[in-house]
Protein backbone atom coordinates (compact mmCIF):
# COMPACT_ATOMS: atom_id res chain seq x y z
CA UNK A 1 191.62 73.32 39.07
CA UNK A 2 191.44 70.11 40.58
CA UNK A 3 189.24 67.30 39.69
CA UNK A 4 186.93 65.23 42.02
CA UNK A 5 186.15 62.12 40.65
CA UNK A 6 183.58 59.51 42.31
CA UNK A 7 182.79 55.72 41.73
CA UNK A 8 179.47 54.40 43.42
CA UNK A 9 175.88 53.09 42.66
CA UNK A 10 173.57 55.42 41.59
CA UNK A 11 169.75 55.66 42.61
CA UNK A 12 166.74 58.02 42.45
CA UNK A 13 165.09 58.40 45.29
CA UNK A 14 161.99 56.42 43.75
CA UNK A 15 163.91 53.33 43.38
CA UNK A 16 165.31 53.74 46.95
CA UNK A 17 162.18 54.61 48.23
CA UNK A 18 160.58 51.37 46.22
CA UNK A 19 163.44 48.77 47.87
CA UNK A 20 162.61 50.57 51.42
CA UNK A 21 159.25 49.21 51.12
CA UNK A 22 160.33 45.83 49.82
CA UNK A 23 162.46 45.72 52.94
CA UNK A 24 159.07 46.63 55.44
CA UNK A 25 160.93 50.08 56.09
CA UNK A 26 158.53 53.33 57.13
CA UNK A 27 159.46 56.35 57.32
CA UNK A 28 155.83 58.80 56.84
CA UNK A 29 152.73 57.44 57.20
CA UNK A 30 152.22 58.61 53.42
CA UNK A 31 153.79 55.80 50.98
CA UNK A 32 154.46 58.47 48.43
CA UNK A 33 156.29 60.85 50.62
CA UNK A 34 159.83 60.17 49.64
CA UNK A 35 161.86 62.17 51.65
CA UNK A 36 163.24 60.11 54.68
CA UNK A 37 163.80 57.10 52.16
CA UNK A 38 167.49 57.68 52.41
CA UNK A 39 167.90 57.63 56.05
CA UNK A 40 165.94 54.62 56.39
CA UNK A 41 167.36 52.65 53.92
CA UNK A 42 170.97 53.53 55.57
CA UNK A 43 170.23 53.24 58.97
CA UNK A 44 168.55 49.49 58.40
CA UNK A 45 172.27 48.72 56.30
CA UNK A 46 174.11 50.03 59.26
CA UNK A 47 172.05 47.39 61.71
CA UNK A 48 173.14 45.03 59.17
CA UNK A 49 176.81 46.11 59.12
CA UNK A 50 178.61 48.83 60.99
CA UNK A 51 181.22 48.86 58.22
CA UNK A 52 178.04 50.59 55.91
CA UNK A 53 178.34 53.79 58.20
CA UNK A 54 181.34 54.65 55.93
CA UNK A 55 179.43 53.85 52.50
CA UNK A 56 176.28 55.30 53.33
CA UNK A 57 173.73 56.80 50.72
CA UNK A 58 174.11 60.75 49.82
CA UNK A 59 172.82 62.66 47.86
CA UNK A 60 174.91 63.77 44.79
CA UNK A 61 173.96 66.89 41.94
CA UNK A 62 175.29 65.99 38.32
CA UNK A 63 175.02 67.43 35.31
CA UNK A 64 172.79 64.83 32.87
CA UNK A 65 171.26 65.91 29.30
CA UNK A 66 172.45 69.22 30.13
CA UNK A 67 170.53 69.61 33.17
CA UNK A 68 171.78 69.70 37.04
CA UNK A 69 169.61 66.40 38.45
CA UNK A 70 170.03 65.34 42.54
CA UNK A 71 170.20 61.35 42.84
CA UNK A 72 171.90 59.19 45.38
CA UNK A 73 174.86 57.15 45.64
CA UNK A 74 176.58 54.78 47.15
CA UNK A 75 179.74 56.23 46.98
CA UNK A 76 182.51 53.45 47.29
CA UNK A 77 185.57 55.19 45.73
CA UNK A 78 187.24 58.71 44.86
CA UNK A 79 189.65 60.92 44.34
CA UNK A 80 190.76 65.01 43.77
CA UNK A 81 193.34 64.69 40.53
CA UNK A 82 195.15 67.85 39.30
CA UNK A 83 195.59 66.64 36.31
CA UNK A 84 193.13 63.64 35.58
CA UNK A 85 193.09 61.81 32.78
CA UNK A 86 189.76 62.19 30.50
CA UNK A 87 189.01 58.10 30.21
CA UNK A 88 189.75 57.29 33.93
CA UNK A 89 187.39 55.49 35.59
CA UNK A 90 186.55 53.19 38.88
CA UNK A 91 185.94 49.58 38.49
CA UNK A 92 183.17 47.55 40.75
CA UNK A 93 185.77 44.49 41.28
CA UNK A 94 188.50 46.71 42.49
CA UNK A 95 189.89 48.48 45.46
CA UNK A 96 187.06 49.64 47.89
CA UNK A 97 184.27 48.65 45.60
CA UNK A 98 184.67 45.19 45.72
CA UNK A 99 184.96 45.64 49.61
CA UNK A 100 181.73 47.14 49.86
CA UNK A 101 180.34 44.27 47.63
CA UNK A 102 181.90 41.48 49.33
CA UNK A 103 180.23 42.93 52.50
CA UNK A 104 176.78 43.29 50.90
CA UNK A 105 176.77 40.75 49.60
CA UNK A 106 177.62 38.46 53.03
CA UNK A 107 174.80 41.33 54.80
CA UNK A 108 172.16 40.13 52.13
CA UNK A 109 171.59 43.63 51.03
CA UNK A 110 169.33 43.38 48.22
CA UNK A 111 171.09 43.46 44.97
CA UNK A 112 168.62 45.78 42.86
CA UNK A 113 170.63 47.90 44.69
CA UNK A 114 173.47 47.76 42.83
CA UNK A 115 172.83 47.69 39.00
CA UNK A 116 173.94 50.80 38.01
CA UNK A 117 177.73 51.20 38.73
CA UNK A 118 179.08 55.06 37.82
CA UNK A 119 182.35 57.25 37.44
CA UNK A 120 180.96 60.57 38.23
CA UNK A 121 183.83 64.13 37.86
CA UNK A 122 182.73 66.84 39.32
CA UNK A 123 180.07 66.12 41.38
CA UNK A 124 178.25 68.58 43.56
CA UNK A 125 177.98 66.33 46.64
CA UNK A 126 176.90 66.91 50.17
CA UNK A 127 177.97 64.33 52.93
CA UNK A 128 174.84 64.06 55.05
CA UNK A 129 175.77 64.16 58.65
CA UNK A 130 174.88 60.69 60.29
CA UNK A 131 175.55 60.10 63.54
CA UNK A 132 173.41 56.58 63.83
CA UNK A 133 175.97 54.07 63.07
CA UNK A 134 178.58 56.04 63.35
CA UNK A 135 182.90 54.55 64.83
CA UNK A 136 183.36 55.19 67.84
CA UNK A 137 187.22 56.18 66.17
CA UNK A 138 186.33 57.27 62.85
CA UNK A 139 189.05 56.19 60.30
CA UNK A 140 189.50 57.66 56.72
CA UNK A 141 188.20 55.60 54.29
CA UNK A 142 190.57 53.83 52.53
CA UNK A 143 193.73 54.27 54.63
CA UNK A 144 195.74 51.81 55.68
CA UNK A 145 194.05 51.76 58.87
CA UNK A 146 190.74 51.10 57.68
CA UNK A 147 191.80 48.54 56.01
CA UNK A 148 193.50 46.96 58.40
CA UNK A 149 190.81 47.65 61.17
CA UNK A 150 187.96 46.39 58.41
CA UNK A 151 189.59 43.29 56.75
CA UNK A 152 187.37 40.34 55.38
CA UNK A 153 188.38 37.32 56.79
């Protein structure tokens, strides 16, 4: 069986919720209430950058201290190996991860953020339909025409 493995920045929804607030963001009229955290949070990095629409927080199951926990990520790279090696891993200053930086960087997207950079296998992930934000010609992340189309000047 195939393996999927993902790079990205990993949050609770507590710490996005907490940087949502930092940023003025409201999404229920109760401050603890933290579902809708994630859709603000995205949509206000979207009005930032358009590019973001691609990189856009999900939600993502993994197994941790033996137990199946739901956090979010940022997810900036991946791929399905048949064969993948055991120590392979993503790096933040390579590929489309140091894209994504450049870009948040230039967006002044608060960097708390991104502190906690992660190779993930196997992830039980579910992209999150968003159609706020979204290209007009959507382009697979990562191909040559995205990069072309998305190129930092």
């Amino acid at each position: 069986m195939a393996s999927k493995i993902l790079g990205g920045y990993l949050l609770t929804y507590q710490e996005v919720a907490d940087i949502a607030h930092q940023l003025g963001l409201r999404w229920n009229s109760d401050p603890e209430v933290l579902l809708g955290c994630r859709k603000a949070l995205n949509r206000w990095m979207i009005d930032q950058d358009p590019v973001f629409w691609y990189f856009r927080l999900q939600p993502i199951g993994f197994k941790e201290d033996g137990k199946t926990v739901v956090k979010l990520i940022f997810m900036t790279d991946g791929t399905i190996e048949d064969k993948a090696d055991p120590d392979f891993r993503f790096y933040e200053d390579k590929g489309l991860t140091a894209n994504f930086r450049e870009r948040t960087l230039r967006a002044n997207i608060p960097e708390e953020l991104f502190k906690n950079f992660v190779t993930v296998r196997n992830p039980e992930i579910c992209f999150v339909q968003e159609r706020y934000g979204q290209a007009g010609r959507y382009l697979p992340l990562g191909s040559r025409a995205w990069w072309n189309e998305h190129k930092l000047e």
